[in-house]
Protein backbone atom coordinates (compact mmCIF):
# COMPACT_ATOMS: atom_id res chain seq x y z
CA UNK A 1 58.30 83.91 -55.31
CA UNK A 2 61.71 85.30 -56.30
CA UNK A 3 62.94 87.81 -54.65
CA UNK A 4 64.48 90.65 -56.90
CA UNK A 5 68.02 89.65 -58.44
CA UNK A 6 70.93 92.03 -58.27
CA UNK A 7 74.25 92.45 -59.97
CA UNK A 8 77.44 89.88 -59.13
CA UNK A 9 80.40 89.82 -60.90
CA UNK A 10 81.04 87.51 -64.26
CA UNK A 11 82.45 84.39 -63.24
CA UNK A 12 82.35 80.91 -62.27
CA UNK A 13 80.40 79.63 -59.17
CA UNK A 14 79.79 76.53 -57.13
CA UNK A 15 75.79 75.44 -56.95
CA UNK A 16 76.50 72.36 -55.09
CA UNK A 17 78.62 69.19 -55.09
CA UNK A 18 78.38 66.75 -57.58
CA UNK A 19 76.63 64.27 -55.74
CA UNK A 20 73.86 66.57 -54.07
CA UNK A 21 72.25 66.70 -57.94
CA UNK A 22 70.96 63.91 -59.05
CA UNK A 23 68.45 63.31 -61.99
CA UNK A 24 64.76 64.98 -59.75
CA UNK A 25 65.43 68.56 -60.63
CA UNK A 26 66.76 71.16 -57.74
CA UNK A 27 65.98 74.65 -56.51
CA UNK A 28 68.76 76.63 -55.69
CA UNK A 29 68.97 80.51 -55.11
CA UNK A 30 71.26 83.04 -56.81
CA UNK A 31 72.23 86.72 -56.50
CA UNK A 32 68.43 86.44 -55.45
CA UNK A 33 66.97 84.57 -58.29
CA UNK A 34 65.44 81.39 -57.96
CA UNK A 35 67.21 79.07 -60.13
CA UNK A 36 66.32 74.46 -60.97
CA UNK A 37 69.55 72.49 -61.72
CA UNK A 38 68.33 69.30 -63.51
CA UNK A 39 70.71 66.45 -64.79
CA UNK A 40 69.57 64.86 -68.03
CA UNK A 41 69.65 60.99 -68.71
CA UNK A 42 72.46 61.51 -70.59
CA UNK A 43 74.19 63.29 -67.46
CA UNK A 44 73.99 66.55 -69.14
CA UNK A 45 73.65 69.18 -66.67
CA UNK A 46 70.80 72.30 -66.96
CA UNK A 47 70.45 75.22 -64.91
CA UNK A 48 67.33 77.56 -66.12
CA UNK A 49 65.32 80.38 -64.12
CA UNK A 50 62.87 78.08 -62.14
CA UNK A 51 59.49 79.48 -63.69
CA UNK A 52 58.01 77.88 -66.39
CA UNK A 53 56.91 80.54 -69.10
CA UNK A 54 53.41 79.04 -69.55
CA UNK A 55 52.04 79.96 -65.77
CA UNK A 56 54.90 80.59 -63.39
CA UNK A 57 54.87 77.23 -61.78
CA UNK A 58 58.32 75.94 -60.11
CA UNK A 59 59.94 73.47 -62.70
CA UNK A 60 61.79 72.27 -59.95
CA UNK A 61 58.34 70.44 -58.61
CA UNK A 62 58.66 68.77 -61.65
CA UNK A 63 60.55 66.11 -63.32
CA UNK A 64 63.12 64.88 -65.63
CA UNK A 65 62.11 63.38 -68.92
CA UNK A 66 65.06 62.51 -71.42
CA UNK A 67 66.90 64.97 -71.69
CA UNK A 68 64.07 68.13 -70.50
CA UNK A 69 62.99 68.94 -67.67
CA UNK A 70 58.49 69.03 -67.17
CA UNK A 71 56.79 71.07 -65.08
CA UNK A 72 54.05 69.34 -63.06
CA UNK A 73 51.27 71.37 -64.29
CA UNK A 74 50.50 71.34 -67.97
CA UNK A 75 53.70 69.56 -68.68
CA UNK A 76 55.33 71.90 -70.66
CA UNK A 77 59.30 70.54 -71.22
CA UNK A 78 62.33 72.53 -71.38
CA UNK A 79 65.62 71.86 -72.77
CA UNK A 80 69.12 72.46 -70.86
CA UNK A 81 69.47 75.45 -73.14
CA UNK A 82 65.83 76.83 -71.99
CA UNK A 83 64.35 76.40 -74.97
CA UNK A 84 60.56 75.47 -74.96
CA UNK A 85 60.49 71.11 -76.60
CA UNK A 86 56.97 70.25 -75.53
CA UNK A 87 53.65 71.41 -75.39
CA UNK A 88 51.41 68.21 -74.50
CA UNK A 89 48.24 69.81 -75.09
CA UNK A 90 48.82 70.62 -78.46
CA UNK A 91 48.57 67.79 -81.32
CA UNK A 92 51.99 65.48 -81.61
CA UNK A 93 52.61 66.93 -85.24
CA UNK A 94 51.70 70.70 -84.67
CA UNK A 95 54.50 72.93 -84.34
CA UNK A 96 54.89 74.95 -81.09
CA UNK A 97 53.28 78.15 -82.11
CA UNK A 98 55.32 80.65 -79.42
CA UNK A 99 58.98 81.10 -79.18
CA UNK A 100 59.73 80.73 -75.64
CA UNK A 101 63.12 80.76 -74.24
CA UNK A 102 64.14 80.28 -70.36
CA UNK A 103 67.27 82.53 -68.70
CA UNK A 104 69.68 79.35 -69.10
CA UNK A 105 73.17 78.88 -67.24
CA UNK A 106 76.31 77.32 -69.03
CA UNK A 107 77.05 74.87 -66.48
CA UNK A 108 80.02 72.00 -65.81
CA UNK A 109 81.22 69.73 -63.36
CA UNK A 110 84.81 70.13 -61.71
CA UNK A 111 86.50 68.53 -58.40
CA UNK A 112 82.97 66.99 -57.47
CA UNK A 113 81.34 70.36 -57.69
CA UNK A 114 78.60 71.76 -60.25
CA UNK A 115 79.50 74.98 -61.58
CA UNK A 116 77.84 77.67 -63.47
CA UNK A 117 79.03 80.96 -65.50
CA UNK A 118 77.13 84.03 -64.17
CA UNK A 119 78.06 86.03 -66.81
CA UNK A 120 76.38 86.63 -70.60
CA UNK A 121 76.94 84.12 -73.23
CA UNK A 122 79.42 80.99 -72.95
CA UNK A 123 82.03 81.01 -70.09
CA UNK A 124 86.11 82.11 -71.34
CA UNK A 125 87.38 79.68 -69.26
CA UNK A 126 87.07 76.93 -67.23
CA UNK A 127 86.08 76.83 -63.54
CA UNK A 128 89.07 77.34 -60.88
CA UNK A 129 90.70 74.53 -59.47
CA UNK A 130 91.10 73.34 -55.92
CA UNK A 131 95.21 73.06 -55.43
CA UNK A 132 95.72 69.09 -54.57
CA UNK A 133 92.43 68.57 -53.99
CA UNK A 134 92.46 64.45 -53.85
CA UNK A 135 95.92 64.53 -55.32
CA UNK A 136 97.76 61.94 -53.90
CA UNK A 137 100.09 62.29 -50.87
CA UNK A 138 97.42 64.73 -49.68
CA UNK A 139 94.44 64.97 -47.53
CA UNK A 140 91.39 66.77 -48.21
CA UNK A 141 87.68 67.55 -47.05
CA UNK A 142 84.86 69.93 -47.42
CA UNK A 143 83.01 72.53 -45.95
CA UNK A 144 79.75 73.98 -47.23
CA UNK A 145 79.00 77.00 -44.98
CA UNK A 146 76.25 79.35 -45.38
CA UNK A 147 76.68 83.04 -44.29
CA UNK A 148 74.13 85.68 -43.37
CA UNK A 149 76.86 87.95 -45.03
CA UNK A 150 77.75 89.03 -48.26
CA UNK A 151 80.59 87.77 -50.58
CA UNK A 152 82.99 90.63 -49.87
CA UNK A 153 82.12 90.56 -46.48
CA UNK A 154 83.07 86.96 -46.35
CA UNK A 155 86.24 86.91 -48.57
CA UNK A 156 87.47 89.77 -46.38
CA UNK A 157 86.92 87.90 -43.47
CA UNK A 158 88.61 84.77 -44.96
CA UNK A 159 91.62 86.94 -45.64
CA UNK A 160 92.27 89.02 -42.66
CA UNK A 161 94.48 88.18 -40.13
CA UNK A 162 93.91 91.06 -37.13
CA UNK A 163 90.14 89.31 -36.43
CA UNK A 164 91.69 86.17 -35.32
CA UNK A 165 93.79 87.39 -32.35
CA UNK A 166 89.56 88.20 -31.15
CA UNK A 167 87.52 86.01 -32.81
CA UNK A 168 89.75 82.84 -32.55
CA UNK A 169 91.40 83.62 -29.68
CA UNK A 170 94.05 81.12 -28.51
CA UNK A 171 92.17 78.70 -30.82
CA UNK A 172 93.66 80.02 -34.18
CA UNK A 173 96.10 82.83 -33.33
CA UNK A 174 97.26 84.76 -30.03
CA UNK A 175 96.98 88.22 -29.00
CA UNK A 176 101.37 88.65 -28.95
CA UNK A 177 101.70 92.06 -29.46
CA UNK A 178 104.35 91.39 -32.14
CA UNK A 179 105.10 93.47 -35.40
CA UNK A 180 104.64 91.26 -38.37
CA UNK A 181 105.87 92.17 -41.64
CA UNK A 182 103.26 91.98 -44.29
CA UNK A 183 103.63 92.53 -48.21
CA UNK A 184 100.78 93.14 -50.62
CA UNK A 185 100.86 92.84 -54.25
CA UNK A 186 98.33 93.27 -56.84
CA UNK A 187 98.28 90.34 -59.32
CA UNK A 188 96.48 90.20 -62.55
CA UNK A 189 93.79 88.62 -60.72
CA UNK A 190 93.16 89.63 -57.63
CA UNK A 191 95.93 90.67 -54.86
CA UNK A 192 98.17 88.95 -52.21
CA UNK A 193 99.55 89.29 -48.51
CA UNK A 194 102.88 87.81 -47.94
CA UNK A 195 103.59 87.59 -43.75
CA UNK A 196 107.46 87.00 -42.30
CA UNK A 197 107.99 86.22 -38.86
CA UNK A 198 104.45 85.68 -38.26
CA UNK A 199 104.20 84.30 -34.15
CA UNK A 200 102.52 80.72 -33.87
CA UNK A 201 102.73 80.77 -29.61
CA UNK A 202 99.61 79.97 -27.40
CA UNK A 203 97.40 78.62 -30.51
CA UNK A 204 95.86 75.06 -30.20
CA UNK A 205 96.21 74.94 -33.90
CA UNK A 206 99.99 75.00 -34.56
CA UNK A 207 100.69 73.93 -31.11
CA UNK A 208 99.26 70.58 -32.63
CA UNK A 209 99.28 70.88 -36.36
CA UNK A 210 103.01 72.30 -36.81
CA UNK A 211 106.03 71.93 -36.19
CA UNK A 212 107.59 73.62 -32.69
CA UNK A 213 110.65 75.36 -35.14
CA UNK A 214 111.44 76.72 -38.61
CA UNK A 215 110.14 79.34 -40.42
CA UNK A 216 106.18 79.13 -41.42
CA UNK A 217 105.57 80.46 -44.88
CA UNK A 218 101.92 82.07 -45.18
CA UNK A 219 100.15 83.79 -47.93
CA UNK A 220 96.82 85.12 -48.15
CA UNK A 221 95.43 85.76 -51.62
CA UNK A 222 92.35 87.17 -53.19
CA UNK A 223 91.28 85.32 -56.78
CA UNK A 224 88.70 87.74 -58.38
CA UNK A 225 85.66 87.58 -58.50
CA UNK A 226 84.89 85.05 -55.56
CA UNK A 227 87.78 83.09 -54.32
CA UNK A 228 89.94 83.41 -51.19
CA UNK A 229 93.24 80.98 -50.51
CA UNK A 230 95.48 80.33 -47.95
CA UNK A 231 98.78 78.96 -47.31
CA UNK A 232 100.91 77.71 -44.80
CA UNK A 233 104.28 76.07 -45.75
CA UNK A 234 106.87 74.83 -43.48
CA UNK A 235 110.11 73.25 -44.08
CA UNK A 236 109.42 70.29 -43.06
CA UNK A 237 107.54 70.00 -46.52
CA UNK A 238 104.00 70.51 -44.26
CA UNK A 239 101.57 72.06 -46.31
CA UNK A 240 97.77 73.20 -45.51
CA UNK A 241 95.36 74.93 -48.41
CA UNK A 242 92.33 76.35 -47.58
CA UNK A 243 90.13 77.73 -50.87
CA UNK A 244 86.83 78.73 -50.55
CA UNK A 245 84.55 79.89 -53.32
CA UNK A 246 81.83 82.36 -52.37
CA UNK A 247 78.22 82.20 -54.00
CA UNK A 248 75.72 84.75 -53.34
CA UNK A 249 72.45 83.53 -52.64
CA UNK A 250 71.33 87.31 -51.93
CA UNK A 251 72.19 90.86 -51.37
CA UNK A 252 73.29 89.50 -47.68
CA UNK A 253 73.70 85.74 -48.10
CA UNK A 254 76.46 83.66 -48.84
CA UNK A 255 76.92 80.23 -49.68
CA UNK A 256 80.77 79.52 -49.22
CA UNK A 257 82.12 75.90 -50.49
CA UNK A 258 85.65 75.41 -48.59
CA UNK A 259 88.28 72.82 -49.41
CA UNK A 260 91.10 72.72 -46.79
CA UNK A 261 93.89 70.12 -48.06
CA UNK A 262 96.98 69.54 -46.57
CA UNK A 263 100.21 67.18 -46.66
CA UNK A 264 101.37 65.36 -43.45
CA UNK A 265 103.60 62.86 -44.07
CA UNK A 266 101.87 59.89 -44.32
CA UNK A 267 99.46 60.95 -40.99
CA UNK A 268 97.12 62.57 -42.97
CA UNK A 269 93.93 60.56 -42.63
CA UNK A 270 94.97 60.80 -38.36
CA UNK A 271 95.32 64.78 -38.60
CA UNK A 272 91.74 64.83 -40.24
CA UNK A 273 90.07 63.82 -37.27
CA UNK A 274 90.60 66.71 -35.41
CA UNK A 275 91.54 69.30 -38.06
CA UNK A 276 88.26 69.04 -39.34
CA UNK A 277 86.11 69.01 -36.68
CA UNK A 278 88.41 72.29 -35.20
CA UNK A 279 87.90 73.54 -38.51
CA UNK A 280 84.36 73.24 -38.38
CA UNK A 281 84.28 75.28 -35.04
CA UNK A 282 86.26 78.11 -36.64
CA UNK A 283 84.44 78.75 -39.33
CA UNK A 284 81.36 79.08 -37.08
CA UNK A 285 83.09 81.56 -35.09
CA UNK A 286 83.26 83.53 -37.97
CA UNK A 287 79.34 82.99 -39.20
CA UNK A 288 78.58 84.09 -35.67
CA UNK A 289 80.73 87.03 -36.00
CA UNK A 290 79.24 88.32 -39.61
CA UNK A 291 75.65 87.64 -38.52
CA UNK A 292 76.50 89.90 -35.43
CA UNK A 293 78.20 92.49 -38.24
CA UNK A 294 75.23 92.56 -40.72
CA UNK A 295 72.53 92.68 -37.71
CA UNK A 296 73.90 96.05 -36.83
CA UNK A 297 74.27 97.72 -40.37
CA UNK A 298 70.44 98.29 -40.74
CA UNK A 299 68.80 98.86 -44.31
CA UNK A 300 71.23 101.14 -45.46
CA UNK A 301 74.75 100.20 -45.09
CA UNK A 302 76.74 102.63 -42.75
CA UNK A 303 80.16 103.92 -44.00
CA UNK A 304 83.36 101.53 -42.96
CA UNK A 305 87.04 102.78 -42.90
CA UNK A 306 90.33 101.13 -42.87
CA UNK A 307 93.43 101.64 -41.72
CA UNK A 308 96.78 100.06 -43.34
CA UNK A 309 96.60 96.91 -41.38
CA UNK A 310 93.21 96.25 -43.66
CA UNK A 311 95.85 94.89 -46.07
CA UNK A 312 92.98 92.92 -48.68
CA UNK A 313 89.87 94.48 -47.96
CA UNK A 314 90.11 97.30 -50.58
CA UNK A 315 91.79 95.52 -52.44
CA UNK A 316 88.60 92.83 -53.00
CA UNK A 317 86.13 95.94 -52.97
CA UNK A 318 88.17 97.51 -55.77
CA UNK A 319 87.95 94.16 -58.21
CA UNK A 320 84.82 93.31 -57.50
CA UNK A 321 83.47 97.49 -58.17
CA UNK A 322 85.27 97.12 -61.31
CA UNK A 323 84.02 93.72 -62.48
CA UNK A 324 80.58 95.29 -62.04
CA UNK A 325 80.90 98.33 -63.71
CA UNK A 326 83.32 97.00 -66.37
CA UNK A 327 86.09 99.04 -65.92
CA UNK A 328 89.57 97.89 -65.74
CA UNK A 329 90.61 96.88 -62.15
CA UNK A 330 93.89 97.42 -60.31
CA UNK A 331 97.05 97.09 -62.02
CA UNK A 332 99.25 94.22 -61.23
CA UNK A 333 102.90 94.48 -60.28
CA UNK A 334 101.99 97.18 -57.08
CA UNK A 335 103.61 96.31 -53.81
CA UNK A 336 103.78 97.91 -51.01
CA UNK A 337 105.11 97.05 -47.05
CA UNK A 338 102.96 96.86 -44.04
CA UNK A 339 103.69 96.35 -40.29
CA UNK A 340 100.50 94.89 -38.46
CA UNK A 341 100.48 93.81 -34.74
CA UNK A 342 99.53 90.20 -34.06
């Protein structure tokens, strides 16, 4: 049974990679709807509202047929737009006596991942893009996390620095004490954090990932309605990415898809053996941490406040409010200074 859907933000969103969907059709969950991903003989991809119209059976216990997808129990077929092709119990030659048409999903494929438009109607543009993702001179893998947390929960959490000093202690970042000069700026989509002089001592990751001098370059940015990225640049021409893309499953569920890339000079291939296991453990830190958040906020959610050194938080909150309500979201061009203590 579905549980009831809610209200996300018009966009693009990952429903798996590539090679998780093959031709037997899929259930996957949505914003709390219960959705079957099918790929057609021709490789055309479908995405309907997994419930056949005839008696609410699961077309995702069915099976492909051409270019339809059956379900297993009168064998009515649907088409990747939703549209009703088949009734077998009715003679060859009759015509289908009932319009029926199926919530459908425009749908595409992109860096190895399926993607689908959440919004009405076909999708303005096409899906984000990974930055270097298999490009080469790079290195690249992928995390598929799932979060008992919801997207802004998650994307604030992706994007905050302060938690990390507590969370990842001496893993990710130190408790120094030291001012760090921030910058935020609103962009026309989304907003970023700029950091100077940020302090890299007592952290297994740069202690082994970076270099011991020059300046480390690192930007934080929010791409509305679902997307998080991260920077670090050195001068040695170094380079790590980290995007994820957040997909709600439900009102307090998150399925995040995470591509960390990064340029090492050759040593690439020898960095991933430990940066993505270590990566692996970090991002459980943080599951551990949001499942510990959301297991304290009860049915209704408590208020939250913020202090300056919250410097994307709003900011996502903001976009994301005015996505949903369709009203125009924060200006671009808005900067403002912050110190925060790291």
């Amino acid at each position: 049974m579905n549980l009831p859907d809610f209200h996300v933000p018009a966009g693009w969103y990952i429903l798996c990679r590539s090679r998780q969907l093959r031709q037997k059709p899929r259930r996957f969950m949505h914003a709390g709807l219960a959705l079957v991903a099918f790929r057609t003989d021709h490789g055309k991809i479908g995405i309907l509202e997994d419930r056949c119209a005839h008696r609410a059976v699961p077309l995702s216990a069915g099976k492909v047929c051409a270019d339809t997808v059956e379900c297993p129990y009168h064998g009515w077929q649907y088409d990747c737009e939703g549209k009703l092709a088949t009734v077998p119990a009715l003679a060859p030659s009759a015509a289908i006596p009932i319009q029926v048409q199926l919530r459908s999903w425009c749908a595409c494929e992109a860096d190895g991942f399926v993607w689908f438009w959440s919004g009405q109607g076909e999708a303005s543009a096409a899906p984000p893009v990974f930055p270097h993702y298999g490009a080469p001179g790079w290195t690249s893998f992928v995390m598929q996390t799932r979060f008992g947390a919801p997207v802004d929960a998650c994307l604030e959490n992706f994007l905050d620095c302060p938690h990390a000093t507590f969370v990842h202690k001496y893993w990710f970042r130190a408790p120094t004490k030291k001012a760090v000069k921030a910058t935020v700026t609103t962009l026309a989509d989304g907003a970023q954090a700029e950091f100077f002089e940020e302090p890299r001592k007592q952290s297994v990751v740069w202690y082994l990932l970076a270099p011991r001098h020059g300046k480390m370059q690192h930007t934080d940015r929010f791409i509305a309605p679902n997307t998080s990225r991260v920077d670090y640049v050195f001068p040695s021409g170094l380079h790590y990415i980290i995007t994820s893309v957040c997909t709600p499953l439900s009102a307090r569920e998150t399925l995040v898809h995470t591509v960390i890339s990064f340029r090492f000079k050759g040593l690439g291939w020898l960095v991933r053996l430990f940066f993505e296991p270590l990566s692996r453990w970090i991002i459980r830190q943080d599951v551990q941490m949001l499942a510990l958040q959301q297991s304290n906020l009860g049915p209704a959610a408590p208020s939250m406040h913020s202090t300056d050194a919250d410097l994307l938080g709003p900011h996502i909150i903001a976009w994301r409010k005015a996505m949903l309500n369709n009203t125009a979201p924060p200006a671009a061009g808005h900067q403002r200074d912050v110190d925060i203590y790291l």
